[in-house]
N, C-alpha and C. Protein backbone atom coordinates (compact mmCIF):
# COMPACT_ATOMS: atom_id res chain seq x y z
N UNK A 1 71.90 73.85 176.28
CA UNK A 1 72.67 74.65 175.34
C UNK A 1 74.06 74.05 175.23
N UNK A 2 74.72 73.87 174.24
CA UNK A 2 75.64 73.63 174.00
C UNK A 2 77.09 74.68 173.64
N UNK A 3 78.24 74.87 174.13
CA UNK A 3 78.98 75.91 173.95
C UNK A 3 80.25 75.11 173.21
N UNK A 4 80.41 76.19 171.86
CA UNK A 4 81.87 75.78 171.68
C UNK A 4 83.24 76.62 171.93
N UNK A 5 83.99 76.94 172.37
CA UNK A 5 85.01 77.59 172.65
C UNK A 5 86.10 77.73 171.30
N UNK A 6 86.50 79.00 171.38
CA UNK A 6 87.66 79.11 170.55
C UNK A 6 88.68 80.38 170.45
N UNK A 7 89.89 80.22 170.11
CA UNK A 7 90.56 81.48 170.29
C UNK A 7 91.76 81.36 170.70
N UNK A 8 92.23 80.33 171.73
CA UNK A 8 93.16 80.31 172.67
C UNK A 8 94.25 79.86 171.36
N UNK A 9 95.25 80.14 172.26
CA UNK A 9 96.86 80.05 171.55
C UNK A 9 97.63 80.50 172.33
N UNK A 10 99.31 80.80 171.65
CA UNK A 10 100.63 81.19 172.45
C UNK A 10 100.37 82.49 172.06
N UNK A 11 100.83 83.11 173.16
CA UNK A 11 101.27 84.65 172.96
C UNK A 11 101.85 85.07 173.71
N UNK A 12 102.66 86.52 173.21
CA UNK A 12 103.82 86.63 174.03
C UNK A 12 102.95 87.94 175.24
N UNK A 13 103.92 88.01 176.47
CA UNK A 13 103.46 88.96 177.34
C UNK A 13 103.46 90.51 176.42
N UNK A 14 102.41 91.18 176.98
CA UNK A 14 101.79 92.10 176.35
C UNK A 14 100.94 92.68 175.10
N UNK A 15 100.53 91.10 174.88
CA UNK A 15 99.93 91.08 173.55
C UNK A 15 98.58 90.90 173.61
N UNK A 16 98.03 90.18 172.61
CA UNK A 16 96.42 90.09 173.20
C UNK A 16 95.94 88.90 172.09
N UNK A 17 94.81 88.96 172.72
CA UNK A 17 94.01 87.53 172.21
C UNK A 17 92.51 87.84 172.21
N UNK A 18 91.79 87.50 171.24
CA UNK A 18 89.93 86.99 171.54
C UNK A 18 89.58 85.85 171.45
N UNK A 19 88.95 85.84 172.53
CA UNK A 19 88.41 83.81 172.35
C UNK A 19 87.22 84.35 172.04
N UNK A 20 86.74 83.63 171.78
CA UNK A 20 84.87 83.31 171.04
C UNK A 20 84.38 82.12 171.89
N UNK A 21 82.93 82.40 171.93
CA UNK A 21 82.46 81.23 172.90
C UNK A 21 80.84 81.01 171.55
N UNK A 22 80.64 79.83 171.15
CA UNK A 22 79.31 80.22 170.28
C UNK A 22 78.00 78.91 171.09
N UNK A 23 77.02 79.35 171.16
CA UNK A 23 75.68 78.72 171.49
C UNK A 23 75.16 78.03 170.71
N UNK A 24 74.96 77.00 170.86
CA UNK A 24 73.53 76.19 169.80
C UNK A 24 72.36 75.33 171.09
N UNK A 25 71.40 75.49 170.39
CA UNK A 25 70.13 74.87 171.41
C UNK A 25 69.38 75.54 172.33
N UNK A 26 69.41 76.36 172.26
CA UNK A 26 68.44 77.49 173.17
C UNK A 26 68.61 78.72 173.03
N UNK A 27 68.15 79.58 173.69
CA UNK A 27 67.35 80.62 173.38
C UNK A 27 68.74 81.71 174.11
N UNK A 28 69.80 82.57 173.45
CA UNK A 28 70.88 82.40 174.06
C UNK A 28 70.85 83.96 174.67
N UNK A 29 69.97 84.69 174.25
CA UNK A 29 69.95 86.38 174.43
C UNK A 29 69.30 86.04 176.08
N UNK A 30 69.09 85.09 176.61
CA UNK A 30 68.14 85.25 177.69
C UNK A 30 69.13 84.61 179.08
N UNK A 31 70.71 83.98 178.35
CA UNK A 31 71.55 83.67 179.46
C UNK A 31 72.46 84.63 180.02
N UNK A 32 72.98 84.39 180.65
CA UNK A 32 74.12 85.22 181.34
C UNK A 32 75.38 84.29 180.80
N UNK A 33 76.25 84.27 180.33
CA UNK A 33 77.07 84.28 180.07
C UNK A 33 78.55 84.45 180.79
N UNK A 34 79.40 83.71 180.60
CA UNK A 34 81.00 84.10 181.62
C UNK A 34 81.67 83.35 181.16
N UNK A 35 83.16 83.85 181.00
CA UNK A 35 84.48 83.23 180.92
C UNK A 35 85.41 82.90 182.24
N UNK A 36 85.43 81.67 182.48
CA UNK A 36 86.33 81.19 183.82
C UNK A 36 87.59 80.58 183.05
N UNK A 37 88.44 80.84 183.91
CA UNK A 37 89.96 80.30 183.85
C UNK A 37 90.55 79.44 185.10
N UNK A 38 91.11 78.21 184.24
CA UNK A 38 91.97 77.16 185.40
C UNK A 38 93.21 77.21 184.88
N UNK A 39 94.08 78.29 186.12
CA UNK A 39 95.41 77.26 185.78
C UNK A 39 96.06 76.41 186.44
N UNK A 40 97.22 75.65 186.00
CA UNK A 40 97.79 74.46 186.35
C UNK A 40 97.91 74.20 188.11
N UNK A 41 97.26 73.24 188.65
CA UNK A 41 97.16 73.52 190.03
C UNK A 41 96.49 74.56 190.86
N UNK A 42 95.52 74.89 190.31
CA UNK A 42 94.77 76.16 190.87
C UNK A 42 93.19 75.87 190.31
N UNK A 43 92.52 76.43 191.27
CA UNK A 43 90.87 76.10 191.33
C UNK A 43 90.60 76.93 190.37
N UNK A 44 89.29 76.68 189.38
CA UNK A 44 88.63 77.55 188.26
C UNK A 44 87.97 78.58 188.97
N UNK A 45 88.27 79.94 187.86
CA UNK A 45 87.82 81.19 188.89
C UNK A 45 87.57 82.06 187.70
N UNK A 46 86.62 82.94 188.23
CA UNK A 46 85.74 83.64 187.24
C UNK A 46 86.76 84.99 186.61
N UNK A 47 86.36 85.38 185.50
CA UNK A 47 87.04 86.02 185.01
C UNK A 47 86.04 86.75 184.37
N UNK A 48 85.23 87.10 183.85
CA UNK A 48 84.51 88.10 183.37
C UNK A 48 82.71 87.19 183.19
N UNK A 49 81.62 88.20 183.29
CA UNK A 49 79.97 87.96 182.94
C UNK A 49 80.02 88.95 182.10
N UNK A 50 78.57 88.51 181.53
CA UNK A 50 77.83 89.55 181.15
C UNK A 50 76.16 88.63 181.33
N UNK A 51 75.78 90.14 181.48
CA UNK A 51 74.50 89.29 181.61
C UNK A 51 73.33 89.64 180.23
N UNK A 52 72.47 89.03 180.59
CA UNK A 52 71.28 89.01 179.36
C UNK A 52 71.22 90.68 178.62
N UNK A 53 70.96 91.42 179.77
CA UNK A 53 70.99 92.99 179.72
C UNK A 53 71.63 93.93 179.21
N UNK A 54 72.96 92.62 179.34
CA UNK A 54 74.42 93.53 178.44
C UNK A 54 75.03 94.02 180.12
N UNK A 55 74.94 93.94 181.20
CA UNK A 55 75.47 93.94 182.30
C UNK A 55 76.66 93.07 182.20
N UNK A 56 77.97 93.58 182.81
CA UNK A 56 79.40 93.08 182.81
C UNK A 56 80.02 93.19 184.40
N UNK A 57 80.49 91.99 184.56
CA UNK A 57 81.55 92.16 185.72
C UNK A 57 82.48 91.77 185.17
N UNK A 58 83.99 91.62 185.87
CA UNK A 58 85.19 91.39 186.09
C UNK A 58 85.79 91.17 187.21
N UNK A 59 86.41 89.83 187.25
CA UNK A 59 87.51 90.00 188.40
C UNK A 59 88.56 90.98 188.22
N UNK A 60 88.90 91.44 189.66
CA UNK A 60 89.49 92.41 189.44
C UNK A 60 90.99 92.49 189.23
N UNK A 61 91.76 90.97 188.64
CA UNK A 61 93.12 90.80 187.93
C UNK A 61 92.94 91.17 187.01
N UNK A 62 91.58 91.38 186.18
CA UNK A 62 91.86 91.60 184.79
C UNK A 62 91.30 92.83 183.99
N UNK A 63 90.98 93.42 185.24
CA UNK A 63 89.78 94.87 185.32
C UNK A 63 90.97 95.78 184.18
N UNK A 64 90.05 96.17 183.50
CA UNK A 64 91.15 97.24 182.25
C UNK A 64 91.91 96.83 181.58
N UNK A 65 92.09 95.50 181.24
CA UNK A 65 92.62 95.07 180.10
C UNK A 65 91.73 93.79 179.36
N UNK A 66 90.94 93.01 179.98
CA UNK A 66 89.58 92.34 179.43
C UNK A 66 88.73 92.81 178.99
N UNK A 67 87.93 92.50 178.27
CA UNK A 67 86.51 92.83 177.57
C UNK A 67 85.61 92.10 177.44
N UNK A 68 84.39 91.61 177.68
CA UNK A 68 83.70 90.64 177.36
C UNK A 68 82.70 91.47 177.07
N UNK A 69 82.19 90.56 176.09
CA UNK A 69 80.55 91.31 174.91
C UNK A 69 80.20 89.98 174.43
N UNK A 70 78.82 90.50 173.83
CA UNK A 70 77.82 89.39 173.43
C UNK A 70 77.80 90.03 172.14
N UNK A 71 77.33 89.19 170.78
CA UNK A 71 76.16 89.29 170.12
C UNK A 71 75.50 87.90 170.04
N UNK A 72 74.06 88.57 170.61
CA UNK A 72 72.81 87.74 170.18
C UNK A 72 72.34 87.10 168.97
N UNK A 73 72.19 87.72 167.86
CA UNK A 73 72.54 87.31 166.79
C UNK A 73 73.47 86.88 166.22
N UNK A 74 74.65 86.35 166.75
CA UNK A 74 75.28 84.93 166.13
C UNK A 74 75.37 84.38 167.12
N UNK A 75 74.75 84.35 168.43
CA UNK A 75 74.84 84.10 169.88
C UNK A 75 75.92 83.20 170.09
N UNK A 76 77.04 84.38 170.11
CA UNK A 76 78.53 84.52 170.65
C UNK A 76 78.55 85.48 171.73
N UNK A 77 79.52 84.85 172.56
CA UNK A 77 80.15 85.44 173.51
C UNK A 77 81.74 85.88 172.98
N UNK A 78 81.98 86.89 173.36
CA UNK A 78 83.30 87.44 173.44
C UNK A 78 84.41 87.64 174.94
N UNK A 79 85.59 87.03 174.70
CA UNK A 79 86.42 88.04 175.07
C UNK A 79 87.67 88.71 174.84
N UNK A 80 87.61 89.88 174.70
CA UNK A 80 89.05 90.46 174.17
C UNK A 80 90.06 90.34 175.59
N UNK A 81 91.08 89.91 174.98
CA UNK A 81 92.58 90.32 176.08
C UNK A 81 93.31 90.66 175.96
N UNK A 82 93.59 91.99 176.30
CA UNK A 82 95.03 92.98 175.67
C UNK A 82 95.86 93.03 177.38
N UNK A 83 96.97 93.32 176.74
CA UNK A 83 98.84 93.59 177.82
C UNK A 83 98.16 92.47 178.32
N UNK A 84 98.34 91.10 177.82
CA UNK A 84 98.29 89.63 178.47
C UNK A 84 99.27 89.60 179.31
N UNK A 85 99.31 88.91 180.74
CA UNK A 85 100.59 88.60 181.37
C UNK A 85 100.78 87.14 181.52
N UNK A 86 101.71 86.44 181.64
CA UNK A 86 102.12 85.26 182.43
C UNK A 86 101.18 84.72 182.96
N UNK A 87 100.55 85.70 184.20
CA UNK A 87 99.85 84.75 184.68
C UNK A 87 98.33 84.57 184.73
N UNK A 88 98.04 85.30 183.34
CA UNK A 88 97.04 84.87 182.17
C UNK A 88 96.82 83.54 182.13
N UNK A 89 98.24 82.59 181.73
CA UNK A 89 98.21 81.45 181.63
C UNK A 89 97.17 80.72 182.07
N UNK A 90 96.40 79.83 181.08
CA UNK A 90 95.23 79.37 181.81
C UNK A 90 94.45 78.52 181.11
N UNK A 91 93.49 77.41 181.34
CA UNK A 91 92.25 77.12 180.45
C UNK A 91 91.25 77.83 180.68
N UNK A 92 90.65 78.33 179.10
CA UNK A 92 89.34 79.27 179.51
C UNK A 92 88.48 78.90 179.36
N UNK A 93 87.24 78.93 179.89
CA UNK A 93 86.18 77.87 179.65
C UNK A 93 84.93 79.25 179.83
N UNK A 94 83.80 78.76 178.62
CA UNK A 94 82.73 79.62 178.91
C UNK A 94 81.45 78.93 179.41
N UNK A 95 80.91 80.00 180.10
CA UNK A 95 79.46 79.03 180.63
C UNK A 95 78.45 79.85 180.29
N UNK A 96 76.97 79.19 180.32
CA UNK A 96 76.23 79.84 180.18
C UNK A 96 75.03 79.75 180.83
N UNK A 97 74.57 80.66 182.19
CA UNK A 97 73.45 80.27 183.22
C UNK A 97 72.21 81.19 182.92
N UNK A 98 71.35 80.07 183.42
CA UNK A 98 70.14 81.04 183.25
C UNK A 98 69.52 79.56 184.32
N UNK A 99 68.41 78.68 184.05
CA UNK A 99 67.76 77.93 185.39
C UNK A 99 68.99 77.33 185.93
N UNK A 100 69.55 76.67 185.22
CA UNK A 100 70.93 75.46 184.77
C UNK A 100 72.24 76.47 184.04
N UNK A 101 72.99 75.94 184.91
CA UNK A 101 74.65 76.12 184.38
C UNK A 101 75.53 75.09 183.01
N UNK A 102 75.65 75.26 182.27
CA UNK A 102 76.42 74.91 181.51
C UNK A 102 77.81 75.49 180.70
N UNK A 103 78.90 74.42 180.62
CA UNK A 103 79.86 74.82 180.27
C UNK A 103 80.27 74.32 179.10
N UNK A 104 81.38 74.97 178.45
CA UNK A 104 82.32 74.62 176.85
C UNK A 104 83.48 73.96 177.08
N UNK A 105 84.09 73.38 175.90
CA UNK A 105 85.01 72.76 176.15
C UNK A 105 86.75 73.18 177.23
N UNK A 106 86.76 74.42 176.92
CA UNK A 106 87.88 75.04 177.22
C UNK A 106 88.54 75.44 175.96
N UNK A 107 89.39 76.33 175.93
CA UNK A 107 90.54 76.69 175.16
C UNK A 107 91.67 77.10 176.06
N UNK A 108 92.75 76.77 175.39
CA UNK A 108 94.24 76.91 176.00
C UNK A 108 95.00 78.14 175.69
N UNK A 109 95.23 79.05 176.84
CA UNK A 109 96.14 80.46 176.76
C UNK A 109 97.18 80.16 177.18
N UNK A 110 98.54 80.69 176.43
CA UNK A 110 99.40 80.62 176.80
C UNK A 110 100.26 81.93 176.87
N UNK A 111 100.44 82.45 178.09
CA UNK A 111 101.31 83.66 177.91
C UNK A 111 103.01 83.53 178.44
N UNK A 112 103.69 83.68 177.29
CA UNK A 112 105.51 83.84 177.32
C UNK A 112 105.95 84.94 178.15
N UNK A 113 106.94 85.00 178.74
CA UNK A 113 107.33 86.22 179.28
C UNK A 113 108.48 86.31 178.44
């Protein structure tokens, strides 16, 4: 499967953003899905799933102000991000597992204080 990423930009603290993550090449209602974030000098770390089921986690920096959703039919991934902070700051990258892991290019968040 192939993922393209999109969404990222500048924004100021307390604002918000949706990235889009879209699928081509397989069968996409049947992956699990997730948005990970790297920032500068720091290991990539999970930030929100969902799974096939419509099942959702969150790390818990971003518990109540993230959102992540699917639709299957344009087999997109979502995520909303509202009261962004600073240290939002990040590349977001989506993946998509089911036997095999695969990932998207990234998109770039930038949050101003």
């Amino acid at each position: 499967v192939q993922l393209q990423a999109s969404g990222g930009g500048l924004v100021q603290a307390g604002g918000s953003l949706r990235l889009s993550c879209t699928a081509s090449g397989s069968t996409f209602r049947l992956y699990r899905m997730g948005w990970y974030r790297q920032a500068p000098g720091k290991q990539r770390e999970l930030v929100a799933t969902i799974s096939s089921d419509g099942g959702t986690n969150y790390a818990d920096s971003v518990k109540g102000r993230f959102t992540i959703s699917r639709d299957n039919a344009k087999e997109t991934v979502y995520l909303q991000m509202n009261s962004l902070k600073p240290e939002d700051t990040a590349v977001y990258y989506c993946n998509a597992a089911r036997v095999s892991i695969h990932w998207g290019q990234g998109t770039l968040v930038t949050v101003s204080s």
